[in-house]
PDB file of N, CA and C in Angstrom:
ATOM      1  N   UNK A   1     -14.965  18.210 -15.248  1.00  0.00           N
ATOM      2  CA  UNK A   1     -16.185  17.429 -15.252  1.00  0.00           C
ATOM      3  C   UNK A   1     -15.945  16.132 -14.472  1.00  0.00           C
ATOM      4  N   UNK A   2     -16.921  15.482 -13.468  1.00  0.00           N
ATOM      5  CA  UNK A   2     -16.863  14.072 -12.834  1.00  0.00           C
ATOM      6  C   UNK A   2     -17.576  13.549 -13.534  1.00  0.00           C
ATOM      7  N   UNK A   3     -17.298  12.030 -12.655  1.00  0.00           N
ATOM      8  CA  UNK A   3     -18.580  11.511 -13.086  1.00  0.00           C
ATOM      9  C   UNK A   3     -18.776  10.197 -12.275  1.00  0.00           C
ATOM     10  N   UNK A   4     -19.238   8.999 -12.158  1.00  0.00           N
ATOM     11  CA  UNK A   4     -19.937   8.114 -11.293  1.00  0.00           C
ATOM     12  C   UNK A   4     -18.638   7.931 -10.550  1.00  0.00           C
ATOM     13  N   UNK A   5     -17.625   7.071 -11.060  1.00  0.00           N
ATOM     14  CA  UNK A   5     -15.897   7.296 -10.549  1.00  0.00           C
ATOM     15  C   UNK A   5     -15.500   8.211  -9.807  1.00  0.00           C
ATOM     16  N   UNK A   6     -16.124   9.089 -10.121  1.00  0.00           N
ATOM     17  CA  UNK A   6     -15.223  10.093  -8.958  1.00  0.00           C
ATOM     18  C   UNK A   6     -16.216  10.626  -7.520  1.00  0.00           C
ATOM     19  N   UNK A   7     -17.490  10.580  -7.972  1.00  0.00           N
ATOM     20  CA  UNK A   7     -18.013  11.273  -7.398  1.00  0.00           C
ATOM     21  C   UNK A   7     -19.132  10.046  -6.411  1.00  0.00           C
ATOM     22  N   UNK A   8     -19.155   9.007  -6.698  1.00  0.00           N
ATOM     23  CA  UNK A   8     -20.158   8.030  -6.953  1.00  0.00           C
ATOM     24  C   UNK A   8     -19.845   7.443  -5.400  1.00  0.00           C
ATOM     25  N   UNK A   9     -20.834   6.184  -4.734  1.00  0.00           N
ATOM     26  CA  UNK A   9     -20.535   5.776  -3.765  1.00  0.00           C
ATOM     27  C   UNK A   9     -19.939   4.140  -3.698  1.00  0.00           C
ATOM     28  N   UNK A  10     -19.583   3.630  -4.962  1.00  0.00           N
ATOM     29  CA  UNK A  10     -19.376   2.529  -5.709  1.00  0.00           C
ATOM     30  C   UNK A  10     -17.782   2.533  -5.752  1.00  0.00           C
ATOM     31  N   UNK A  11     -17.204   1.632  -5.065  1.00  0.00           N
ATOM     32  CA  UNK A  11     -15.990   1.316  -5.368  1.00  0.00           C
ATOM     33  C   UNK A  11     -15.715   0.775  -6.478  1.00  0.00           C
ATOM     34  N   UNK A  12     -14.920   1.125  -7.778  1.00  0.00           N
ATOM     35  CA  UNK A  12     -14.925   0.661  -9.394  1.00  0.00           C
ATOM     36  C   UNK A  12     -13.477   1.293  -9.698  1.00  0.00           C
ATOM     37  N   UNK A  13     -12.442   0.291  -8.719  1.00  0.00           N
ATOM     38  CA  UNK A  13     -11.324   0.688  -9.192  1.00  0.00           C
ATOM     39  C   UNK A  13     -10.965   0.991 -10.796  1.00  0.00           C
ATOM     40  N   UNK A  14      -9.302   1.798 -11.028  1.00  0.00           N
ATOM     41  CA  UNK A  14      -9.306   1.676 -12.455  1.00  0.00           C
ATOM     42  C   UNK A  14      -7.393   0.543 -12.618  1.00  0.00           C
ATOM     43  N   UNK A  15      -8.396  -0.316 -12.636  1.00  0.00           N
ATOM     44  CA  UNK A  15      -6.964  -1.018 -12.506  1.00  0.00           C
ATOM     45  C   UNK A  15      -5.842  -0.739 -13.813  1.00  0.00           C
ATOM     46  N   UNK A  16      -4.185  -0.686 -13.867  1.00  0.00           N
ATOM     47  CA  UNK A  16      -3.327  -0.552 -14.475  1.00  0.00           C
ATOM     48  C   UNK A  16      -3.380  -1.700 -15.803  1.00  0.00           C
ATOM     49  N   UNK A  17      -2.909  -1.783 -16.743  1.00  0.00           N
ATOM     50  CA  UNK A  17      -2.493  -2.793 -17.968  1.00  0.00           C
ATOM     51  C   UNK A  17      -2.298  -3.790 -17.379  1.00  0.00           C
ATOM     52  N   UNK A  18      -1.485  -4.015 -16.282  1.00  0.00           N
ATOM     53  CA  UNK A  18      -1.231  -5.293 -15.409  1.00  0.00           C
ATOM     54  C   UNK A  18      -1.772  -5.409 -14.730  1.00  0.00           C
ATOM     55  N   UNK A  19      -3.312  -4.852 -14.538  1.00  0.00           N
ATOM     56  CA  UNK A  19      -4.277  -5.772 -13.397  1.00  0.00           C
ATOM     57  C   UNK A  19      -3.914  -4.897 -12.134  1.00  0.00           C
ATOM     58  N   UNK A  20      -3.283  -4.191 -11.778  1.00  0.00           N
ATOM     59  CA  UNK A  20      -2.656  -3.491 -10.664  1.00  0.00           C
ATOM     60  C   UNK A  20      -3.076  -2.113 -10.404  1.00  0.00           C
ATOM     61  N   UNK A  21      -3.212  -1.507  -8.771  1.00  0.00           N
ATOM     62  CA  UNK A  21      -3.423  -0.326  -8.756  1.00  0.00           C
ATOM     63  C   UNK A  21      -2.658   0.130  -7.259  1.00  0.00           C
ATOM     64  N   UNK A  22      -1.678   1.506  -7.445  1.00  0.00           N
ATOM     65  CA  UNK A  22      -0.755   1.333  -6.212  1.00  0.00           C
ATOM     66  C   UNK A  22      -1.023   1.914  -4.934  1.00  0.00           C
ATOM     67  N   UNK A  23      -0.698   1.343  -3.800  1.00  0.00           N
ATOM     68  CA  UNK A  23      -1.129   1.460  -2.926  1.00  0.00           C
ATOM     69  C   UNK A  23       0.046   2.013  -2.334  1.00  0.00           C
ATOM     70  N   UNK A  24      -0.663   3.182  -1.360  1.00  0.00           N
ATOM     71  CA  UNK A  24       0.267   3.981  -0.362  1.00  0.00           C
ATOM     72  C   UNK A  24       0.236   3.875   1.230  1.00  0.00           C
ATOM     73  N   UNK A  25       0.804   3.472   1.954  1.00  0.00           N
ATOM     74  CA  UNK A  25       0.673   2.862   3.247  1.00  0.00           C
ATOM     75  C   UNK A  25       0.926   3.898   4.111  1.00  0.00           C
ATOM     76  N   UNK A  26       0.296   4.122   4.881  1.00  0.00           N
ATOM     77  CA  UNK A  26       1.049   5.020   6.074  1.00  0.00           C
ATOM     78  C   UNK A  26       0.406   4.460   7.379  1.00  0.00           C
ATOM     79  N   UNK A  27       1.066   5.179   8.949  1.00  0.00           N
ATOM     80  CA  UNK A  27       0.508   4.838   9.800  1.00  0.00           C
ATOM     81  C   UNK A  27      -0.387   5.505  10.351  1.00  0.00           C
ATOM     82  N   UNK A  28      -1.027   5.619  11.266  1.00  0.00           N
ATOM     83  CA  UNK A  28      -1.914   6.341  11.627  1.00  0.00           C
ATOM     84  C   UNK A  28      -1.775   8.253  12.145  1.00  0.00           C
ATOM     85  N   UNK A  29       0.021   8.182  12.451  1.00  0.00           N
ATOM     86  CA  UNK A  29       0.367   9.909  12.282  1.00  0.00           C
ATOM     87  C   UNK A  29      -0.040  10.119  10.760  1.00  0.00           C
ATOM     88  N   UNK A  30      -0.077   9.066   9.847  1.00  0.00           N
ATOM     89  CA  UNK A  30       0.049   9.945   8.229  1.00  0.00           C
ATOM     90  C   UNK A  30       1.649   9.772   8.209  1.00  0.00           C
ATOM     91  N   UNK A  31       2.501   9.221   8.964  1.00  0.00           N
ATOM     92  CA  UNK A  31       3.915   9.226   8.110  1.00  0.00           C
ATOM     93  C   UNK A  31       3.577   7.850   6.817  1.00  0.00           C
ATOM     94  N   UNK A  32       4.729   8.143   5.756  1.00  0.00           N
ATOM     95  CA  UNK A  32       4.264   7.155   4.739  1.00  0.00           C
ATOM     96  C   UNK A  32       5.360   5.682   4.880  1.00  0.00           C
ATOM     97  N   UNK A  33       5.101   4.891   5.294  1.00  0.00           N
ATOM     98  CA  UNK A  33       5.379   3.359   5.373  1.00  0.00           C
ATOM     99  C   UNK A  33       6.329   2.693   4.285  1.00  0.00           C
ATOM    100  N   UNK A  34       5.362   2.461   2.944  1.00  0.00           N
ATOM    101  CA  UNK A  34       5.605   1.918   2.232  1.00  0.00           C
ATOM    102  C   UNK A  34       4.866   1.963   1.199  1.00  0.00           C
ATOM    103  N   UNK A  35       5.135   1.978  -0.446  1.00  0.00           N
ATOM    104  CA  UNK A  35       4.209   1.968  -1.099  1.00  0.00           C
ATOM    105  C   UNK A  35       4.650   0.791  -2.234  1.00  0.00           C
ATOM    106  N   UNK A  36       3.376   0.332  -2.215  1.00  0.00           N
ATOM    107  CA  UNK A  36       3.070  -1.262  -3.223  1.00  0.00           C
ATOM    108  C   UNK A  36       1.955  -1.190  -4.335  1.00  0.00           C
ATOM    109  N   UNK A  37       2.404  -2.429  -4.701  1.00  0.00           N
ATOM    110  CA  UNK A  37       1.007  -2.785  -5.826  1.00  0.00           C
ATOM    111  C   UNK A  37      -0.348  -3.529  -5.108  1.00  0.00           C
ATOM    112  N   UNK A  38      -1.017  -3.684  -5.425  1.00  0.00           N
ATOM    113  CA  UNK A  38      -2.359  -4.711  -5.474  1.00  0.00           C
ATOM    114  C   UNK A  38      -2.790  -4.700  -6.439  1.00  0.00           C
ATOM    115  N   UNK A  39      -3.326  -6.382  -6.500  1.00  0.00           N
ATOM    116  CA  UNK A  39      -3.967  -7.219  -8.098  1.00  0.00           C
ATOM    117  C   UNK A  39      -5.580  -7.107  -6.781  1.00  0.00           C
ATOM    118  N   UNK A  40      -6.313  -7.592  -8.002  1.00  0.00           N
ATOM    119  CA  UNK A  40      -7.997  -7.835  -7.410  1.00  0.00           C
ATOM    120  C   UNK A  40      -7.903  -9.025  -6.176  1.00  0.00           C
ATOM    121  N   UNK A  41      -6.996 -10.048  -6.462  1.00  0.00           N
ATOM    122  CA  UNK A  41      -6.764 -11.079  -5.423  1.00  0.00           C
ATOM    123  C   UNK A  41      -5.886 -10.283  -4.205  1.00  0.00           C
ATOM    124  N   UNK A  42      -5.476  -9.438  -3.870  1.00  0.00           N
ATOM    125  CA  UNK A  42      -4.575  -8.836  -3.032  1.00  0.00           C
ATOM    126  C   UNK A  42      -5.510  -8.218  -2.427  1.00  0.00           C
ATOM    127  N   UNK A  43      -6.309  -7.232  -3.001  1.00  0.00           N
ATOM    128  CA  UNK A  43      -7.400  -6.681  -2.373  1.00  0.00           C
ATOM    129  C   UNK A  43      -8.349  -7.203  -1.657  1.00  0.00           C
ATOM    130  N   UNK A  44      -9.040  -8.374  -2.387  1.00  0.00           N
ATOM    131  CA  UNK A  44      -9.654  -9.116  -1.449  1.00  0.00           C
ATOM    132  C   UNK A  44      -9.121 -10.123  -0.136  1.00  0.00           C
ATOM    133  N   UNK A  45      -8.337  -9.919   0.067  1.00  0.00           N
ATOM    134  CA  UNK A  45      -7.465 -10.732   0.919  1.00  0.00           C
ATOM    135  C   UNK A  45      -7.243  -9.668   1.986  1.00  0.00           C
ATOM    136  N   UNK A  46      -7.122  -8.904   1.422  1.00  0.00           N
ATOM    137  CA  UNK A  46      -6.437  -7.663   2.949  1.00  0.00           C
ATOM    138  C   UNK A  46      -8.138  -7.479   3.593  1.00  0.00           C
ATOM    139  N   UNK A  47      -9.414  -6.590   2.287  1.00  0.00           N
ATOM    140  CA  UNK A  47     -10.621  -7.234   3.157  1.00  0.00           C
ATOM    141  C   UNK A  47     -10.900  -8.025   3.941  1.00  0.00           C
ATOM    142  N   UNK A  48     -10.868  -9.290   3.680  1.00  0.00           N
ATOM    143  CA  UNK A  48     -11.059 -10.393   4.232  1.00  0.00           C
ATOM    144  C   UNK A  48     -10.516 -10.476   5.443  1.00  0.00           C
ATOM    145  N   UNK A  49      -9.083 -10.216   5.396  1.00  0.00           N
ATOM    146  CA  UNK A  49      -8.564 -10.682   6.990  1.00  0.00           C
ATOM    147  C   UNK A  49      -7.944  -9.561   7.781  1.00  0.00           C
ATOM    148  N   UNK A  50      -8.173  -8.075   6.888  1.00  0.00           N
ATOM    149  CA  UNK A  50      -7.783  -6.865   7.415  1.00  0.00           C
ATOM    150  C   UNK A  50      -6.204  -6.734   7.836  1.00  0.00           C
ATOM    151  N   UNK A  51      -5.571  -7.692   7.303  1.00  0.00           N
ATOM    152  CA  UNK A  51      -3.976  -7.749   7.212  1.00  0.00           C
ATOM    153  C   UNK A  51      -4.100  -7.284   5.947  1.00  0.00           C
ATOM    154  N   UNK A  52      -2.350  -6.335   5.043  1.00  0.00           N
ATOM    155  CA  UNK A  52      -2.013  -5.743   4.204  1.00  0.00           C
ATOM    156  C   UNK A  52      -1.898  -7.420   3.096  1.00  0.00           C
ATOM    157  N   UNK A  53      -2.458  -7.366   2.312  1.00  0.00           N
ATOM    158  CA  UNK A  53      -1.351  -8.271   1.195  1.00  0.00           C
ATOM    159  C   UNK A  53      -1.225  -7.382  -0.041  1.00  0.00           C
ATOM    160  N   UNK A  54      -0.199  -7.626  -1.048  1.00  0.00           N
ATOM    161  CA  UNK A  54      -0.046  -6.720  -2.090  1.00  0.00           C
ATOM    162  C   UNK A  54       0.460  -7.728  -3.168  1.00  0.00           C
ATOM    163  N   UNK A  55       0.120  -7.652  -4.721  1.00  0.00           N
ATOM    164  CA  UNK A  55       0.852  -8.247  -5.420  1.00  0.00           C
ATOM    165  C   UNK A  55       2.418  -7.416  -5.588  1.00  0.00           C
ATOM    166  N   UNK A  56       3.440  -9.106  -5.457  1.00  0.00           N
ATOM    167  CA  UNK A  56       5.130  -8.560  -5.070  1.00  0.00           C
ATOM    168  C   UNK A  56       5.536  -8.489  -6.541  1.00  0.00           C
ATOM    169  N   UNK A  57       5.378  -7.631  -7.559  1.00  0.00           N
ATOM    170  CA  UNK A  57       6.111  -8.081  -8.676  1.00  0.00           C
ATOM    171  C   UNK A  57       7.637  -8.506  -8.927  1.00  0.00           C
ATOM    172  N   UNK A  58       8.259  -8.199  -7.934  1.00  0.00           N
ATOM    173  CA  UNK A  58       9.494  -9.017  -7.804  1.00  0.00           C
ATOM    174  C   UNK A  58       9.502 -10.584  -7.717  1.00  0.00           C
ATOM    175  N   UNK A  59       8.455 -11.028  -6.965  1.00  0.00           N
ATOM    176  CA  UNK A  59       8.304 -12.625  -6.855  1.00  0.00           C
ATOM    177  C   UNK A  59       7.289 -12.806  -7.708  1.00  0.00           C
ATOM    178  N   UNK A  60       6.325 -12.000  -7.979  1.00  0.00           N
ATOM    179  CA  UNK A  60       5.342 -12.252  -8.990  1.00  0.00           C
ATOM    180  C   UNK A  60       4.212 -13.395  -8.831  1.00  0.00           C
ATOM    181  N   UNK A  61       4.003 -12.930  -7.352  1.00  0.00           N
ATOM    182  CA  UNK A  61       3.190 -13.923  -6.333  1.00  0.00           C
ATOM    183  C   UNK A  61       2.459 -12.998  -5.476  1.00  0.00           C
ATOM    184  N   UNK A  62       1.148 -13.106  -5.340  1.00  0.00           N
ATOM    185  CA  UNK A  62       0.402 -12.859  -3.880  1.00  0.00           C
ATOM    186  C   UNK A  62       1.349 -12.484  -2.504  1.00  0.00           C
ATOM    187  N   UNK A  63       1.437 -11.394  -1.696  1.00  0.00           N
ATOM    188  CA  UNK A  63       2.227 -11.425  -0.812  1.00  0.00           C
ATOM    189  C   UNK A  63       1.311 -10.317   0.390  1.00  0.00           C
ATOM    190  N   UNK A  64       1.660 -11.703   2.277  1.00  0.00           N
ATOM    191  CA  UNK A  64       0.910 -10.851   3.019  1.00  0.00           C
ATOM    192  C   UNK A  64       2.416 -10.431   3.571  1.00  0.00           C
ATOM    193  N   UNK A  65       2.416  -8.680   3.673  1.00  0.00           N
ATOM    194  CA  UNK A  65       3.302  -8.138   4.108  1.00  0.00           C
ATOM    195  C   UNK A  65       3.079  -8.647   5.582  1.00  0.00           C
ATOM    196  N   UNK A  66       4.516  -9.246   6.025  1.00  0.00           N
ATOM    197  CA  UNK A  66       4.891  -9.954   6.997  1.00  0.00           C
ATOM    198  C   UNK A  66       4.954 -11.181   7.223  1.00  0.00           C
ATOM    199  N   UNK A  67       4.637 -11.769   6.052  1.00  0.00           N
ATOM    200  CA  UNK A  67       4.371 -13.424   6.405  1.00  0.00           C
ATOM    201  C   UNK A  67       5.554 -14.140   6.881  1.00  0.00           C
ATOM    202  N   UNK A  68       6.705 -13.568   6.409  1.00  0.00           N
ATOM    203  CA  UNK A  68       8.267 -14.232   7.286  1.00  0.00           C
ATOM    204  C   UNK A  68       8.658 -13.826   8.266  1.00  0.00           C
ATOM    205  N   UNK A  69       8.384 -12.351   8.361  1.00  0.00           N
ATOM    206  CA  UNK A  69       8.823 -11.570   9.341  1.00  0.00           C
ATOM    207  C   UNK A  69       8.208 -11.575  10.741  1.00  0.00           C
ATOM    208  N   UNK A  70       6.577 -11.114  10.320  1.00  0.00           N
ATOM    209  CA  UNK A  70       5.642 -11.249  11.915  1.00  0.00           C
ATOM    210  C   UNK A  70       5.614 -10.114  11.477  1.00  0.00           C
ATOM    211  N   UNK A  71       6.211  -8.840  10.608  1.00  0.00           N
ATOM    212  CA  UNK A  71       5.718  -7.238  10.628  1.00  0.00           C
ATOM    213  C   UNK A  71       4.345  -7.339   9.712  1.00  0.00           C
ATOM    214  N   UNK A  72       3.522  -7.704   9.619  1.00  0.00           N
ATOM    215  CA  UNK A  72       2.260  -7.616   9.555  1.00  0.00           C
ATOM    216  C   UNK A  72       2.064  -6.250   9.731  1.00  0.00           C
ATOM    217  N   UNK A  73       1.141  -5.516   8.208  1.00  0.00           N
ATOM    218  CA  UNK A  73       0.306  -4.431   8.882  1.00  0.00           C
ATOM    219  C   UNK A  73      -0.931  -4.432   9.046  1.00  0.00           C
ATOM    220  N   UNK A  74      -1.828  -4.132  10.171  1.00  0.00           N
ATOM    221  CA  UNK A  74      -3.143  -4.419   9.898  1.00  0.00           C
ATOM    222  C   UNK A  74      -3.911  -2.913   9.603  1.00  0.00           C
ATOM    223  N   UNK A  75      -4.922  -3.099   8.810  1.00  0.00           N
ATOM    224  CA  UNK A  75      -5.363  -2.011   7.965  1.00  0.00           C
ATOM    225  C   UNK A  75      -6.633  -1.743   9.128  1.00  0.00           C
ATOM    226  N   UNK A  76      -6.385  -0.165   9.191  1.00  0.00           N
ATOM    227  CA  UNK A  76      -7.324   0.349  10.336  1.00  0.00           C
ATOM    228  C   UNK A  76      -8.281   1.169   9.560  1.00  0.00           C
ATOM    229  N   UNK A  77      -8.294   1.438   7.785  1.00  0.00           N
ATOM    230  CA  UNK A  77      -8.942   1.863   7.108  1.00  0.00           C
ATOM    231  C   UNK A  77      -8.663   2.445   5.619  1.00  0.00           C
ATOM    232  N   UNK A  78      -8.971   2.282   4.850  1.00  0.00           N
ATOM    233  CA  UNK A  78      -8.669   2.568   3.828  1.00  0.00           C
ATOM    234  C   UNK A  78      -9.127   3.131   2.627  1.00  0.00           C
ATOM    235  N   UNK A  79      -8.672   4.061   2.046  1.00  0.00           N
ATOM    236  CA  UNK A  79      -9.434   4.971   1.064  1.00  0.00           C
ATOM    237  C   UNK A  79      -8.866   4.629  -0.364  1.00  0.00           C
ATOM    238  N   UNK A  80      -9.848   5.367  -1.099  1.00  0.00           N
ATOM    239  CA  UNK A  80      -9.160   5.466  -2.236  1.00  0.00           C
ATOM    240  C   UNK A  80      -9.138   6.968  -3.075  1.00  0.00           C
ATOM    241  N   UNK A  81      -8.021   6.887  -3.667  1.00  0.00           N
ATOM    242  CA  UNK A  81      -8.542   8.573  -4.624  1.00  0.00           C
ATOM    243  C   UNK A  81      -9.195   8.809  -5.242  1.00  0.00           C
ATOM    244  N   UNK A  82      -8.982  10.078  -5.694  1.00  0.00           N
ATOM    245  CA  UNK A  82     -10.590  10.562  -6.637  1.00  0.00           C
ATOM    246  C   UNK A  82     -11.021   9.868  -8.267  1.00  0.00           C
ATOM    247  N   UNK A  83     -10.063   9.068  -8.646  1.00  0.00           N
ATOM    248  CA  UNK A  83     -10.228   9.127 -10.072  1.00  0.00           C
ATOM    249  C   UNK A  83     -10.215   7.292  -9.626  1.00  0.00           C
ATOM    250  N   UNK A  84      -9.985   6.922  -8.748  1.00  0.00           N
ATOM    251  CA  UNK A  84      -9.982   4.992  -7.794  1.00  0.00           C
ATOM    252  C   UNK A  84      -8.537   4.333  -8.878  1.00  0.00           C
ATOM    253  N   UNK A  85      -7.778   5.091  -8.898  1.00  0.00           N
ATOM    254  CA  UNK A  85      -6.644   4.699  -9.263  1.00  0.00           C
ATOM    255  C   UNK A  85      -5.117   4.331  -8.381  1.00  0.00           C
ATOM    256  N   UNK A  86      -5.784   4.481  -7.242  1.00  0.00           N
ATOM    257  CA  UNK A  86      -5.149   4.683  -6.019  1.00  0.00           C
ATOM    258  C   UNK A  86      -5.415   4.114  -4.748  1.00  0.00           C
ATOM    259  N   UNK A  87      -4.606   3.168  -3.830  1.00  0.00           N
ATOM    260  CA  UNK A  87      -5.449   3.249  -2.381  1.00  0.00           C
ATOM    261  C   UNK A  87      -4.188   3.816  -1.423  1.00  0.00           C
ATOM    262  N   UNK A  88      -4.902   4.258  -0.463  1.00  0.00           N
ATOM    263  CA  UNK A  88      -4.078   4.671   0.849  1.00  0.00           C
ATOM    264  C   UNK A  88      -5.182   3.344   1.532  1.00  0.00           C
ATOM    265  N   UNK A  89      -3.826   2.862   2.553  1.00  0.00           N
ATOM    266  CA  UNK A  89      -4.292   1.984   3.600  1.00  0.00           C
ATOM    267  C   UNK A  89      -3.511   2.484   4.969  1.00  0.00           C
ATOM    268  N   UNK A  90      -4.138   2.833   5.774  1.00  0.00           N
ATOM    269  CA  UNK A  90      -3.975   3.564   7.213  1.00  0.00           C
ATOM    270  C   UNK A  90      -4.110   2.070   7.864  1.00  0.00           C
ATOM    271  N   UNK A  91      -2.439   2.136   8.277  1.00  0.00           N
ATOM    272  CA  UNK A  91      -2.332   0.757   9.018  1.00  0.00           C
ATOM    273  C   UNK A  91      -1.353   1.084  10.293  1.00  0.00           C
ATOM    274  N   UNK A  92      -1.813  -0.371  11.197  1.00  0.00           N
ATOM    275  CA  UNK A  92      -1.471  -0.238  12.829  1.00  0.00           C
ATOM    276  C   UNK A  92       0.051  -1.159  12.385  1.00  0.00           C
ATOM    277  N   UNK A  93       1.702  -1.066  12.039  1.00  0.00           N
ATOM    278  CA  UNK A  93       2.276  -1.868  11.889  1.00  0.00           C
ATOM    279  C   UNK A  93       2.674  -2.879  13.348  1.00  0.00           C
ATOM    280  N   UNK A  94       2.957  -4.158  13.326  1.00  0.00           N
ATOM    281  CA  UNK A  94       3.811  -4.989  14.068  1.00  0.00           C
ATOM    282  C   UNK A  94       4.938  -4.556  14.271  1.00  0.00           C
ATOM    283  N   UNK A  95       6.038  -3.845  13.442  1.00  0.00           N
ATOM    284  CA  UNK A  95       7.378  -4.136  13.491  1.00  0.00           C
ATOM    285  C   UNK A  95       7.557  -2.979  12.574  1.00  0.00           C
ATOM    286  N   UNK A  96       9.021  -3.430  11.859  1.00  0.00           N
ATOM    287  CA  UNK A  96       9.285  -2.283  10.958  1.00  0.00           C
ATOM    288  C   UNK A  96       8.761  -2.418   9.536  1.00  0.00           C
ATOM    289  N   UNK A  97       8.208  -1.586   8.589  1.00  0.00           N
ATOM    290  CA  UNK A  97       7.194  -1.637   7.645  1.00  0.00           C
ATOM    291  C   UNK A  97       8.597  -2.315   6.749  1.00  0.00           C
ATOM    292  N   UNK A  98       9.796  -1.670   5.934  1.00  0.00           N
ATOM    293  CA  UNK A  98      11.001  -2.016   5.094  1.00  0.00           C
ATOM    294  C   UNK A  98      11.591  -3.595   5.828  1.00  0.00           C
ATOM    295  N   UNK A  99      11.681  -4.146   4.587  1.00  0.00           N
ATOM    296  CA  UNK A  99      12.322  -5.013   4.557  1.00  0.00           C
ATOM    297  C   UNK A  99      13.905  -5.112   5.536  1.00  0.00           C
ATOM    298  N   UNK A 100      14.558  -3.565   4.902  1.00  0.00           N
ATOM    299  CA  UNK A 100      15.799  -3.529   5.938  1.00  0.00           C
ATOM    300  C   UNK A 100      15.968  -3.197   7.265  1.00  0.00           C
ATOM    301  N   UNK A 101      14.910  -3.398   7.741  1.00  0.00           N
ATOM    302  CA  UNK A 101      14.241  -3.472   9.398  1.00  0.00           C
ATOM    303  C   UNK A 101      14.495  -1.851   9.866  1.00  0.00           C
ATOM    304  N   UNK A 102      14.426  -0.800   8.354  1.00  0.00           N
ATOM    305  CA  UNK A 102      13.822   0.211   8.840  1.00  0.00           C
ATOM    306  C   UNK A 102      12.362   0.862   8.979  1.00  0.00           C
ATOM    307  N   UNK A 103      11.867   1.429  10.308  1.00  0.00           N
ATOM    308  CA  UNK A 103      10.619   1.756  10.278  1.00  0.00           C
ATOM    309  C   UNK A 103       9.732   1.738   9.058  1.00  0.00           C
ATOM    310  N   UNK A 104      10.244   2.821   7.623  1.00  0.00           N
ATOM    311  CA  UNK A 104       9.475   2.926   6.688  1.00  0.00           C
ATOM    312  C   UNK A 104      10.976   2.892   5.546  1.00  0.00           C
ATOM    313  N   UNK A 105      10.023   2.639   4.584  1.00  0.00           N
ATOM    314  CA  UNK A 105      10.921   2.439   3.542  1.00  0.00           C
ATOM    315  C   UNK A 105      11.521   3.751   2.865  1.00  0.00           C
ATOM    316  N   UNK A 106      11.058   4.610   3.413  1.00  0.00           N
ATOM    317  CA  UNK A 106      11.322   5.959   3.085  1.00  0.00           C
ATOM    318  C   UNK A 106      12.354   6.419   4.015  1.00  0.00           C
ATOM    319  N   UNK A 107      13.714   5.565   4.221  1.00  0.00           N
ATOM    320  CA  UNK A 107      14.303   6.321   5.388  1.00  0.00           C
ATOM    321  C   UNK A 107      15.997   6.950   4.858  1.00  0.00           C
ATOM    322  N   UNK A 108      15.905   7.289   3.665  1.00  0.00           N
ATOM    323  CA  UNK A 108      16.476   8.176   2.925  1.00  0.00           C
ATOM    324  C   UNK A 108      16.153   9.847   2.129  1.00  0.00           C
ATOM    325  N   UNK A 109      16.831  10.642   2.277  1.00  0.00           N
ATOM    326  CA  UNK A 109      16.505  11.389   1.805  1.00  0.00           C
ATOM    327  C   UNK A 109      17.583  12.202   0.615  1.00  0.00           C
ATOM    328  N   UNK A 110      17.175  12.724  -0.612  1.00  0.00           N
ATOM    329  CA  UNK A 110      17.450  12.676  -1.382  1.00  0.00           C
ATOM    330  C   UNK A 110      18.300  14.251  -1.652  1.00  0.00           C
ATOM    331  N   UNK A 111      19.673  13.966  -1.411  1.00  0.00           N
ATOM    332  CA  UNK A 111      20.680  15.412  -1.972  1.00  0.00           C
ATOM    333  C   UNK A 111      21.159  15.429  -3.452  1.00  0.00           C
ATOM    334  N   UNK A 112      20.796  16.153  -4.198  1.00  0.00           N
ATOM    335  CA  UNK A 112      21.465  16.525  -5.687  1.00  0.00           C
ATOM    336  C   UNK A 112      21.421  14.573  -6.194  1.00  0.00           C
ATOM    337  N   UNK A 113      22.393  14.273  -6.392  1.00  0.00           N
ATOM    338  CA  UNK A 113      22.769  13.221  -6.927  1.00  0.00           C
ATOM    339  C   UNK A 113      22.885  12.420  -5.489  1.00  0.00           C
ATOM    340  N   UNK A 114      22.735  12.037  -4.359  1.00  0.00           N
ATOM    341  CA  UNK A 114      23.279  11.516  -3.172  1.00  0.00           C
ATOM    342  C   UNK A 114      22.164  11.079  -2.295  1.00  0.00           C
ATOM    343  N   UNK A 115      22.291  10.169  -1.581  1.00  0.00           N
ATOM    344  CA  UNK A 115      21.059   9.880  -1.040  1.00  0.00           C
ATOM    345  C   UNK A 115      21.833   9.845   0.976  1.00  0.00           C
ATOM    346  N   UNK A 116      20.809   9.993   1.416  1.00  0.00           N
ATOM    347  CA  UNK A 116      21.483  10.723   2.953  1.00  0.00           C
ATOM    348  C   UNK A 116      20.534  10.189   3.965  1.00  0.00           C
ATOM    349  N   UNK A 117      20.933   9.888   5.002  1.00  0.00           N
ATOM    350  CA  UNK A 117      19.712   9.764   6.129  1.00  0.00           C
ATOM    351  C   UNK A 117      19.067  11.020   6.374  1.00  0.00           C
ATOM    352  N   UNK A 118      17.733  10.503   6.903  1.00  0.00           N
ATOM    353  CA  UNK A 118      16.730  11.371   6.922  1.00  0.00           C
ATOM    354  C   UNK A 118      16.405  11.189   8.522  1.00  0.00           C
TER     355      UNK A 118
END
């Protein structure tokens, strides 16, 4: 069964206990980037200036991905899933999306117990 949430034309996220709902980044092939949080202030901010920001719960602060770096992603569009518990943001990156100045943060891949380049 749906219902206005799923089916509806009304964005009515379902935000997490902490105000949060996670976001999945990729670039415009669809490879996946990076995936983060956003608070309601994060969201409106990436609207607004169509740059990524996400709440960092590590710093536990507002954060525009790239603000030290210059890797800025800018959001070329963005959806959400069926139940709005979710966003994908289809973004054009500056630089490398990971902090460890690899392309995506996904640049491991996972053997038995071992983790391996991918």
């Amino acid at each position: 069964m749906t219902n206005d949430r799923e089916t509806g034309d009304r964005l009515d996220l379902r935000w997490d206990v902490a105000g949060l709902v996670t976001a999945v980044v990729t670039d415009r092939a669809g490879a996946v980037l990076m995936v983060a949080h956003m608070d309601r202030q994060a969201l409106a901010a990436t609207q607004a200036s169509g740059d990524a920001h996400f709440w960092s719960r590590s710093r536990r602060r507002l954060w525009k991905k790239g603000e030290t770096s210059g890797n800025v992603l800018r959001v070329i569009e963005m959806r959400v899933d069926c139940d709005q518990d979710a966003l994908w943001l289809i973004c054009e990156p500056a630089g490398p999306a990971c902090h460890t100045g690899a392309r995506s943060c996904f640049y491991r891949k996972v053997d038995g117990d071992r983790l391996c380049a991918s």
